[in-house]
Protein backbone atom coordinates (compact mmCIF):
# COMPACT_ATOMS: atom_id res chain seq x y z
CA UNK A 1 69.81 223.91 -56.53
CA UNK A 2 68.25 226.74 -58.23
CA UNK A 3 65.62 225.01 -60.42
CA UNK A 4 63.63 228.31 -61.11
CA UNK A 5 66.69 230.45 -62.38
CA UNK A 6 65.66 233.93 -63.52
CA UNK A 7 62.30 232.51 -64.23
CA UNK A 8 59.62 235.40 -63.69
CA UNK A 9 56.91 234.19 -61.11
CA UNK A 10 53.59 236.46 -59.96
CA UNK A 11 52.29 235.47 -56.64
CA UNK A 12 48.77 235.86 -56.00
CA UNK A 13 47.57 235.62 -52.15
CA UNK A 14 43.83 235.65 -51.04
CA UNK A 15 42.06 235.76 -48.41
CA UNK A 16 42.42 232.27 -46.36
CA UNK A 17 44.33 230.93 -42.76
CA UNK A 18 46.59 229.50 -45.32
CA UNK A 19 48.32 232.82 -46.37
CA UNK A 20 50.69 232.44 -44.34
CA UNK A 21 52.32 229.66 -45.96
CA UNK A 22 52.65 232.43 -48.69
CA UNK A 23 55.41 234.17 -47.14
CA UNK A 24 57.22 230.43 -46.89
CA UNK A 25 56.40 230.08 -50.39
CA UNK A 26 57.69 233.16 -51.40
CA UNK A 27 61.04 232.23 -49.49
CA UNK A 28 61.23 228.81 -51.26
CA UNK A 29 60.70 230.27 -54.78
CA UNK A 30 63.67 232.85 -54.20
CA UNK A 31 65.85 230.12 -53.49
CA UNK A 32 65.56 228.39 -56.05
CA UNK A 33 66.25 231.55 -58.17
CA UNK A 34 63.04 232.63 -59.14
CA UNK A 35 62.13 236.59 -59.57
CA UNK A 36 58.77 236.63 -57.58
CA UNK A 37 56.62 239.83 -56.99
CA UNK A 38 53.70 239.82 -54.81
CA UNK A 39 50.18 240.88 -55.43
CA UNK A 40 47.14 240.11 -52.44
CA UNK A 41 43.23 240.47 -52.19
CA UNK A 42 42.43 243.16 -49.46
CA UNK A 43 40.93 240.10 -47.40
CA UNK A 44 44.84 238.78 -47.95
CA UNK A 45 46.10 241.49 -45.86
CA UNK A 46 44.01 240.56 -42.74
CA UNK A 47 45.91 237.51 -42.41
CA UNK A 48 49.29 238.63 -43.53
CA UNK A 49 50.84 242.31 -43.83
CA UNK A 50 51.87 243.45 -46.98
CA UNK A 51 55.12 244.36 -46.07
CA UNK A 52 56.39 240.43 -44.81
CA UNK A 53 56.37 239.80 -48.91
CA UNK A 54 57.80 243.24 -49.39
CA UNK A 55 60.92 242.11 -47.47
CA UNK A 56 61.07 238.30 -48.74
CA UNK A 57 60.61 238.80 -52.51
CA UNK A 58 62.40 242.74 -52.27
CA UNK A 59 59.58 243.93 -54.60
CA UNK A 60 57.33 246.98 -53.61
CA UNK A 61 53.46 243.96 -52.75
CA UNK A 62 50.77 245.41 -55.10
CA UNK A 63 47.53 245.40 -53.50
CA UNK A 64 45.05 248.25 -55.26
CA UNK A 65 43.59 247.68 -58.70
CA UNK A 66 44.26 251.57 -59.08
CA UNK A 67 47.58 252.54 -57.57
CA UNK A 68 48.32 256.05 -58.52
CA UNK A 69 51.68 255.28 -58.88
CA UNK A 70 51.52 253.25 -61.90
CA UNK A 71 48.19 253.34 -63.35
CA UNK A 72 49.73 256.61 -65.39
CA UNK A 73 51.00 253.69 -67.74
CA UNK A 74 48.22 250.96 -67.17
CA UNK A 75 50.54 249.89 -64.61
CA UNK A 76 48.21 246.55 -64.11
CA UNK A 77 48.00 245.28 -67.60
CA UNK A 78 52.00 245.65 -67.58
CA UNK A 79 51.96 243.37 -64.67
CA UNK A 80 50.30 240.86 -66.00
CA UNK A 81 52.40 240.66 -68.90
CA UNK A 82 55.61 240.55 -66.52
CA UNK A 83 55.06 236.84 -65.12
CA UNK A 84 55.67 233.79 -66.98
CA UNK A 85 53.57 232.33 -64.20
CA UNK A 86 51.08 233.57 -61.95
CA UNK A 87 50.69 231.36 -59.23
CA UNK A 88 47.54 232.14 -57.05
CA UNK A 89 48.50 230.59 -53.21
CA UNK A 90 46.07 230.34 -51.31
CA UNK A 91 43.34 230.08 -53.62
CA UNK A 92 39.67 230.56 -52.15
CA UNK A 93 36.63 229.41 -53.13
CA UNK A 94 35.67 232.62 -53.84
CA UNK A 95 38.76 233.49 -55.70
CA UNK A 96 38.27 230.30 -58.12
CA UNK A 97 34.32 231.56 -58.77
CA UNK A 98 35.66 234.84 -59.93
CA UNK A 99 38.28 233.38 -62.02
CA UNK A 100 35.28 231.14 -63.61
CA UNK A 101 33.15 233.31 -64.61
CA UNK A 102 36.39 236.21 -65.67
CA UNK A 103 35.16 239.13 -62.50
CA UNK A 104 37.62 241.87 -62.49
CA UNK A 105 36.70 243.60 -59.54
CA UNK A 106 40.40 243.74 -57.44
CA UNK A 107 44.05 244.14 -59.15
CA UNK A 108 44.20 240.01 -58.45
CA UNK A 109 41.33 239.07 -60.90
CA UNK A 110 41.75 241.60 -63.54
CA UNK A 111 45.95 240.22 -63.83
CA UNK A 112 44.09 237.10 -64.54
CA UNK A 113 42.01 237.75 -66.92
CA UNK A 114 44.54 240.06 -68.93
CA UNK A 115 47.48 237.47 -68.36
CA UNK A 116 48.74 235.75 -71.37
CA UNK A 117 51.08 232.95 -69.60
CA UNK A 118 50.30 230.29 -67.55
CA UNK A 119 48.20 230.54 -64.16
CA UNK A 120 48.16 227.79 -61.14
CA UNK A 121 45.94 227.64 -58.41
CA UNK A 122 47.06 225.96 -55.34
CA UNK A 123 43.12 225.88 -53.36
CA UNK A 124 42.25 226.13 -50.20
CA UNK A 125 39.01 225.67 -48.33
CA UNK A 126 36.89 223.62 -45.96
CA UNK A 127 36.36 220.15 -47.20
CA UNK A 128 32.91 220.85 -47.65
CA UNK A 129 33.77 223.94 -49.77
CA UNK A 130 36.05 221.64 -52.17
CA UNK A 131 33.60 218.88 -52.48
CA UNK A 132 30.65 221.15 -53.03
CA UNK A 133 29.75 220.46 -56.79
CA UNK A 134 29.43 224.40 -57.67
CA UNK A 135 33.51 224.17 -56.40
CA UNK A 136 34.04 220.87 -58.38
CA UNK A 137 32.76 222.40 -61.29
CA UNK A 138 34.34 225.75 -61.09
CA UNK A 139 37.79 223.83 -60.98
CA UNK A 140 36.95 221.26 -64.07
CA UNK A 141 36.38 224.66 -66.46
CA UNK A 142 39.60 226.34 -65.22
CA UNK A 143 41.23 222.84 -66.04
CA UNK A 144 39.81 222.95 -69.46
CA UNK A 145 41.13 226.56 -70.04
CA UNK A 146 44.70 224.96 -69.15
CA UNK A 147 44.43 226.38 -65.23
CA UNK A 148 46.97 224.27 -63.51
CA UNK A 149 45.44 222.68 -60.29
CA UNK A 150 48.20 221.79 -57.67
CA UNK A 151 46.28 220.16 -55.51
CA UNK A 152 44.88 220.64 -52.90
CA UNK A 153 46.00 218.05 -50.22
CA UNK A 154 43.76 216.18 -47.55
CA UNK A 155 44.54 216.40 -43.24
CA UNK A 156 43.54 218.50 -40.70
CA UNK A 157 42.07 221.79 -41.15
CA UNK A 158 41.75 224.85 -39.56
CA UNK A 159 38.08 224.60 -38.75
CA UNK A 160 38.98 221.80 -37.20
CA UNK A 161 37.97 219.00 -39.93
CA UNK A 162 39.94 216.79 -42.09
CA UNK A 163 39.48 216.01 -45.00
CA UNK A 164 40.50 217.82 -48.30
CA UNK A 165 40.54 220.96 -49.65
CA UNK A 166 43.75 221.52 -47.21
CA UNK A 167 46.75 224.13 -49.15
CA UNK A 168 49.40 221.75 -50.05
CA UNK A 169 52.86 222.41 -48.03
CA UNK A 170 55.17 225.37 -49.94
CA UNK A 171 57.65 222.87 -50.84
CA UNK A 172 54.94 220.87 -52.39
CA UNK A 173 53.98 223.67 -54.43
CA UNK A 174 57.45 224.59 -55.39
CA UNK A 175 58.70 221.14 -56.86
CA UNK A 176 55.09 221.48 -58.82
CA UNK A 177 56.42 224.99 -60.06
CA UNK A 178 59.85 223.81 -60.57
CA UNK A 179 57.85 220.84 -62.81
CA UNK A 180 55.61 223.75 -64.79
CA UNK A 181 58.78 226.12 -65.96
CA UNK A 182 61.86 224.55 -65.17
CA UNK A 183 62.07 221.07 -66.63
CA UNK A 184 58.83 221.33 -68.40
CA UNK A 185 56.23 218.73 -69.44
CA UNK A 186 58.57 217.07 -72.66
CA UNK A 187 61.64 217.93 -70.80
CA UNK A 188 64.49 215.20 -72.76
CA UNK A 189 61.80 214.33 -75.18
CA UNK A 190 62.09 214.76 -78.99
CA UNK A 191 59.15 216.13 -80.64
CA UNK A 192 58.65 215.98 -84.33
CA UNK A 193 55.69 218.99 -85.86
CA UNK A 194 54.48 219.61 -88.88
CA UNK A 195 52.72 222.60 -89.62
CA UNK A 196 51.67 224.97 -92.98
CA UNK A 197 50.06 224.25 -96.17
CA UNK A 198 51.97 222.30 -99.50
CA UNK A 199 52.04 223.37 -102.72
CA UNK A 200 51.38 221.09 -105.85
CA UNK A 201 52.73 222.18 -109.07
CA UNK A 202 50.21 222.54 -111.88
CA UNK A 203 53.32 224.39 -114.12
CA UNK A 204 55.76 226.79 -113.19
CA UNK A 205 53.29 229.42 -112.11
CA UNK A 206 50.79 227.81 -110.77
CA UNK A 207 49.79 225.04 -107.60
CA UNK A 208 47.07 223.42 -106.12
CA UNK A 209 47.19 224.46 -102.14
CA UNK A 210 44.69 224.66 -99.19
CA UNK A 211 44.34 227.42 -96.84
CA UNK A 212 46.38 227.01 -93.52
CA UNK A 213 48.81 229.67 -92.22
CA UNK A 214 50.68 227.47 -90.62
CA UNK A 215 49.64 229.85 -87.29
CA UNK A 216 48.78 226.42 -84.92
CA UNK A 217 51.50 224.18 -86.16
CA UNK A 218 53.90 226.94 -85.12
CA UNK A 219 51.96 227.78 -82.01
CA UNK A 220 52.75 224.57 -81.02
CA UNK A 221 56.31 224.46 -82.01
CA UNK A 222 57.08 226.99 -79.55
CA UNK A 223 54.67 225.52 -76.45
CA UNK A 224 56.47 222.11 -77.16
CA UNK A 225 60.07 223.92 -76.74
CA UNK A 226 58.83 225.96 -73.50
CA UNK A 227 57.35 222.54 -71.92
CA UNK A 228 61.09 221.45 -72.62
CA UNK A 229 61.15 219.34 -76.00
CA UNK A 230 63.92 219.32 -78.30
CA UNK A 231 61.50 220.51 -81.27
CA UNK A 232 61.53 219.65 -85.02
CA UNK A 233 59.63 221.91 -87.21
CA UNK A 234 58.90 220.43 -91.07
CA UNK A 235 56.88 223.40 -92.25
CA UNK A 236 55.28 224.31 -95.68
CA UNK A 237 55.63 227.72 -97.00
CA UNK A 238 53.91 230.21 -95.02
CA UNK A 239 55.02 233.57 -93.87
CA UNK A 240 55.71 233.27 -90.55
CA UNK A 241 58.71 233.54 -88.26
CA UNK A 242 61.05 231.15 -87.78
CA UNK A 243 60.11 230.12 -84.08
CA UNK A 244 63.43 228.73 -81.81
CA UNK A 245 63.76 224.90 -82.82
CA UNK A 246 66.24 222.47 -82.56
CA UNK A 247 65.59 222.08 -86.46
CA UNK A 248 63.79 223.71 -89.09
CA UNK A 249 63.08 222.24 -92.54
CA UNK A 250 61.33 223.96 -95.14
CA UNK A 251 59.34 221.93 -97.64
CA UNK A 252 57.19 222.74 -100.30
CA UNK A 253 55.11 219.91 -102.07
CA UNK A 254 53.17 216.93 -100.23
CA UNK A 255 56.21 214.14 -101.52
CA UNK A 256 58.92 216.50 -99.59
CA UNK A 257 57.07 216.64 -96.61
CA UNK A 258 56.44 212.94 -96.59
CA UNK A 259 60.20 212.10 -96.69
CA UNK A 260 60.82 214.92 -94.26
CA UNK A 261 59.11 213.30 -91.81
CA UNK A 262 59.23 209.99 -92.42
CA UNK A 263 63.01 210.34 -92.81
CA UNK A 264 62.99 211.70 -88.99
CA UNK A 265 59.99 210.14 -87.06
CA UNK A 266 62.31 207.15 -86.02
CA UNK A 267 64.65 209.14 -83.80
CA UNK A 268 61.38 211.26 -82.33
CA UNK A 269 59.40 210.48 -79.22
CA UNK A 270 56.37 212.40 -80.17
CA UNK A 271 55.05 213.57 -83.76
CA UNK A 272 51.83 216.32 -84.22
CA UNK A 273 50.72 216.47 -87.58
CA UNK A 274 49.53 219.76 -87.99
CA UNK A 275 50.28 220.84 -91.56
CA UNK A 276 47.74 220.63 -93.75
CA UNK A 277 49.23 218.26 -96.52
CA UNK A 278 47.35 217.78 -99.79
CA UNK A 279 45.36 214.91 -100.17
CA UNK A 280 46.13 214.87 -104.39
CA UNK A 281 48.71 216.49 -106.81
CA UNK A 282 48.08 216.72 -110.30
CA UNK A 283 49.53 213.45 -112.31
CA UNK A 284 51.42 215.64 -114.68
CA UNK A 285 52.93 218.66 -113.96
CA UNK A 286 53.84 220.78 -117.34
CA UNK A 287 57.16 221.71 -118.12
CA UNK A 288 56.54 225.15 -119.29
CA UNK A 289 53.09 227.95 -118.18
CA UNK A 290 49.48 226.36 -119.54
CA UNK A 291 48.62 229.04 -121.78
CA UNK A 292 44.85 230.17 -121.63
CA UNK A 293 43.78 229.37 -125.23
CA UNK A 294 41.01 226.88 -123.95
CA UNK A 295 37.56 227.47 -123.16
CA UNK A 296 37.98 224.39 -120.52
CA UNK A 297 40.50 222.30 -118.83
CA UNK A 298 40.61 219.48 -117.06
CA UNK A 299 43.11 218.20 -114.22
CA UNK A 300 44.11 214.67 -113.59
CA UNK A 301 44.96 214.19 -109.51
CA UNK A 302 46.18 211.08 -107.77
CA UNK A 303 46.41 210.62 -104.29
CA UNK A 304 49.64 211.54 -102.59
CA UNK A 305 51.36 209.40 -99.50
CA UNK A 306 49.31 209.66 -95.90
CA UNK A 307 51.65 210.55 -93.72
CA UNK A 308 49.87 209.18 -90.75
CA UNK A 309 48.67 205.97 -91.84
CA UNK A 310 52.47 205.37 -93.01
CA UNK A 311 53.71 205.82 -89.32
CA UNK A 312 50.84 204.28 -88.03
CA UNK A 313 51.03 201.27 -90.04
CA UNK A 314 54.37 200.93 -88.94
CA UNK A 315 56.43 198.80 -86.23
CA UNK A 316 58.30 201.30 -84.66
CA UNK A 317 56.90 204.56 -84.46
CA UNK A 318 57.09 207.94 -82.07
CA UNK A 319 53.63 209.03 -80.02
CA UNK A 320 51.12 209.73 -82.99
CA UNK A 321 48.80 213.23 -82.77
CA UNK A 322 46.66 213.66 -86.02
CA UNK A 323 44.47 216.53 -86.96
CA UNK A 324 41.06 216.54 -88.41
CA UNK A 325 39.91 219.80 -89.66
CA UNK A 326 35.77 218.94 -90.41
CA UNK A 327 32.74 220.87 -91.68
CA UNK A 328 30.41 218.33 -90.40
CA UNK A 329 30.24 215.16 -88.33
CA UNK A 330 33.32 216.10 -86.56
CA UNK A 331 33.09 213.41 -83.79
CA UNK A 332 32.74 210.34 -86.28
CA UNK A 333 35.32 211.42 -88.68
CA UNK A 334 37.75 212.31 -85.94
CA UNK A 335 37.05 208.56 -84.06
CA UNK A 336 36.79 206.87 -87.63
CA UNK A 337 40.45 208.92 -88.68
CA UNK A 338 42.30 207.93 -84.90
CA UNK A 339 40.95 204.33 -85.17
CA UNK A 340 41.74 203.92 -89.35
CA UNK A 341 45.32 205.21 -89.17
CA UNK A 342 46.89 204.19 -85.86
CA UNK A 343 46.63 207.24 -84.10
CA UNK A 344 47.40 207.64 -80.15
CA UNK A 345 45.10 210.84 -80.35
CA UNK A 346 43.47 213.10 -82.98
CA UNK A 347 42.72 216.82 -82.40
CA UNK A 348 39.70 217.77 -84.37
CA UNK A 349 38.22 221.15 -85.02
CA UNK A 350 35.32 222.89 -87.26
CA UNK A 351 36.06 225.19 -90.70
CA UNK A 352 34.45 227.57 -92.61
CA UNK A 353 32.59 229.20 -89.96
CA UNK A 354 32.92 232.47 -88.71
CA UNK A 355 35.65 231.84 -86.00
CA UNK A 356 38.99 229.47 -85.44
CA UNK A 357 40.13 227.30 -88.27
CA UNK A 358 42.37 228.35 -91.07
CA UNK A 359 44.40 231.06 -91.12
CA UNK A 360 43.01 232.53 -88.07
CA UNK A 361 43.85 233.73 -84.71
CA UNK A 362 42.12 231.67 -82.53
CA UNK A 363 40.59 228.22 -82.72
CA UNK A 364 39.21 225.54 -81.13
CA UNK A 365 39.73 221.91 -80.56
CA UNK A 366 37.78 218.51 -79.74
CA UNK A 367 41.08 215.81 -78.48
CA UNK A 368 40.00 212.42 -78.87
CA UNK A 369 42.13 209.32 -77.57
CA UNK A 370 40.85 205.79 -77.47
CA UNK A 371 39.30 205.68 -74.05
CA UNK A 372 38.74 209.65 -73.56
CA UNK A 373 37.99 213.27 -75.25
CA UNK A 374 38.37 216.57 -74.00
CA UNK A 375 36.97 219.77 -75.09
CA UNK A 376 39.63 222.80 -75.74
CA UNK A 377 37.16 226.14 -75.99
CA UNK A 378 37.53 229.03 -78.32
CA UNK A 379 40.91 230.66 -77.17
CA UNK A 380 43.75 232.07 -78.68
CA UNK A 381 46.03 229.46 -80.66
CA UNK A 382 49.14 230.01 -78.09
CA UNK A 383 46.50 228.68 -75.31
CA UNK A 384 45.30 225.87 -77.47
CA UNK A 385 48.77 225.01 -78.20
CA UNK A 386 49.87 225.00 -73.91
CA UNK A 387 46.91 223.14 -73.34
CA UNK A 388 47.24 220.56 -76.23
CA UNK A 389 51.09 220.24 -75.25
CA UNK A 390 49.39 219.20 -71.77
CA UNK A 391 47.60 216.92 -72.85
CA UNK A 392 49.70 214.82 -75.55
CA UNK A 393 52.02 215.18 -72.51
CA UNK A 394 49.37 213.24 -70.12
CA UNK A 395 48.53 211.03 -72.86
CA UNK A 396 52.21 210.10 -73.56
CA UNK A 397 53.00 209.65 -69.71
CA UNK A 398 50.35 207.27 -69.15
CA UNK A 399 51.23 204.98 -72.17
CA UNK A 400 55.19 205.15 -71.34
């Protein structure tokens, strides 16, 4: 089998016993088609020369933060925009601190903190090292950042312990690899996203809208297709590409959105409602444009259809997600939202500060689900979107 086809892996050695399972790593990866390069801590190349990854993976093993012979063309932020995954195995104790708290003192940390993708850590340490709470802790932020833990196991150790902390076995951490990129999180799921603004009429030239780009709607789109879904994108008008979806339908006003969705929902596992759909449209919408010959006018709105409540509400219904975008009280209107309409989770975040939100780059989300929460920090909107993806995928898992 070669589960990892042409997928574009960056393996990260440090310094532990365990590196030598690296080299049977790296042999396991390449057969099952994988691209791997190699890049180790200097305490890496104590345990394990340079050039035993140099002639498994047939890449030149990248070792100095400042090699000469690339750094011409920031050879090291190129690298870390090569990998669709950068796998670090062994990870150290130490390593995981740095990663924490974002050191970029070797080539190994700074790929990590310029990478874009995902990362996985594969630890390994003394038992006492993993079940030291400054360890325990170090590993629950990574998580939240959307690190990917594989493992670690629990046996014999080479201290001469047992317990965990223990490098899982290369094939272990391959069929975890093969999970991450090659069949994917929603792999044979349908997912159903909407994402953008609507537009009310008021008359020909004019419409009552809000102001989402569309940007994490999108975002998510594309994370949903890369963790394997078969993706459908309902989107209001915004002016952003057209990501890679199994369908696109544009929509423009709250009442073609509704039937959009509620039209496909049925034949979908999992629908994220991430467009921003009005909440009223004007009662009349005039024929011809409202001159302005008036000092004043006034607007009649009535409510339009909620989505949400509609699927909730009904008998058979995909995986609901909901979004709650709040300027204050976020907690209770996100719990009083999930609980009111049905909702299998609700992804909440602030607006109308100065960062995330609306038509921005970045953002921030608070996941609620009837028995749990979990914090998503400030990141960019493609690493809210992997992370979310994660974690609809957990949630959906566990109730299936």
């Amino acid at each position: 089998m070669t589960t990892l086809k042409n997928r574009r892996i960056l393996l990260g050695v440090t310094g532990g016993i365990a590196a030598y399972k690296a080299a049977e790593l790296t042999r396991l990866l390449l057969q099952q088609g994988a691209t791997v390069r190699v890049v180790m801590t200097s305490a890496a190349t104590d345990f394990v020369a340079p050039l035993t990854f140099q002639a498994l993976s047939g890449n030149p093993v990248h070792v100095e933060l400042l090699d000469p012979a690339t750094e011409s063309a920031m050879g090291h932020i190129e690298l870390a925009r090569w990998p669709e995954l950068i796998l670090i195995a062994p990870a150290t104790a130490d390593f995981i601190a740095k990663m924490r708290i974002g050191l970029a003192d070797d080539l190994l940390t700074t790929l990590c903190l310029a990478a874009e993708g995902r990362i996985a850590v594969a630890p390994a340490m003394n038992r006492a090292m993993w079940d030291h709470p400054a360890t325990r802790d170090n590993v629950s932020v990574l998580a939240a950042r959307g690190v990917v833990l594989l493992g670690p196991g629990s046996g014999a150790q080479a201290c001469g312990e047992t317990g965990p902390g223990r490098m899982l076995e290369p094939a272990e951490i391959t069929a975890g690899v093969s999970c991450l990129l090659a069949r994917g999180r929603l792999a044979a799921r349908r997912v159903l996203i909407s994402a953008g603004p609507t537009r009310e009429p008021i008359d020909p030239v004019r419409f009552i809208s809000n102001r989402s780009s569309g940007k994490m709607g999108y975002a998510l789109a594309e994370a949903a297709g890369r963790a394997g879904a078969a993706v459908t994108l309902v989107s209001g008008p915004t002016v952003l590409p057209v990501p890679a979806v199994a369908e696109y339908v544009p929509v423009e006003t709250a009442a073609q959105m509704a039937s959009a969705i509620l039209e496909r929902a049925p034949s979908h596992d999992i629908y994220i409602g991430a467009a921003a759909i009005a909440d009223y449209r004007p009662v009349v919408t005039e024929s011809g444009k409202i001159k302005k010959d008036q000092e004043a006018m006034s607007l009649q709105l009535t409510r339009t259809q909620d989505v949400l409540a509609t699927l909730g509400g009904s008998g058979s219904r995909p995986f609901l997600v909901g979004f709650a975008a709040e300027t204050d009280r976020l907690e209770e209107h996100a719990r009083s939202k999930l609980a009111a309409k049905h909702l299998d989770m609700i992804a909440a975040n602030w607006v109308g500060g100065t960062a995330g939100g609306f038509d921005r780059d970045e953002n921030a989300l608070h996941v609620f689900w009837a028995d749990g929460e979990h914090h998503l920090p400030m990141a960019p909107k493609q690493r809210i979107a992997e992370q979310l993806i994660d974690l609809i995928a957990d949630r959906y898992d566990e109730k299936n």
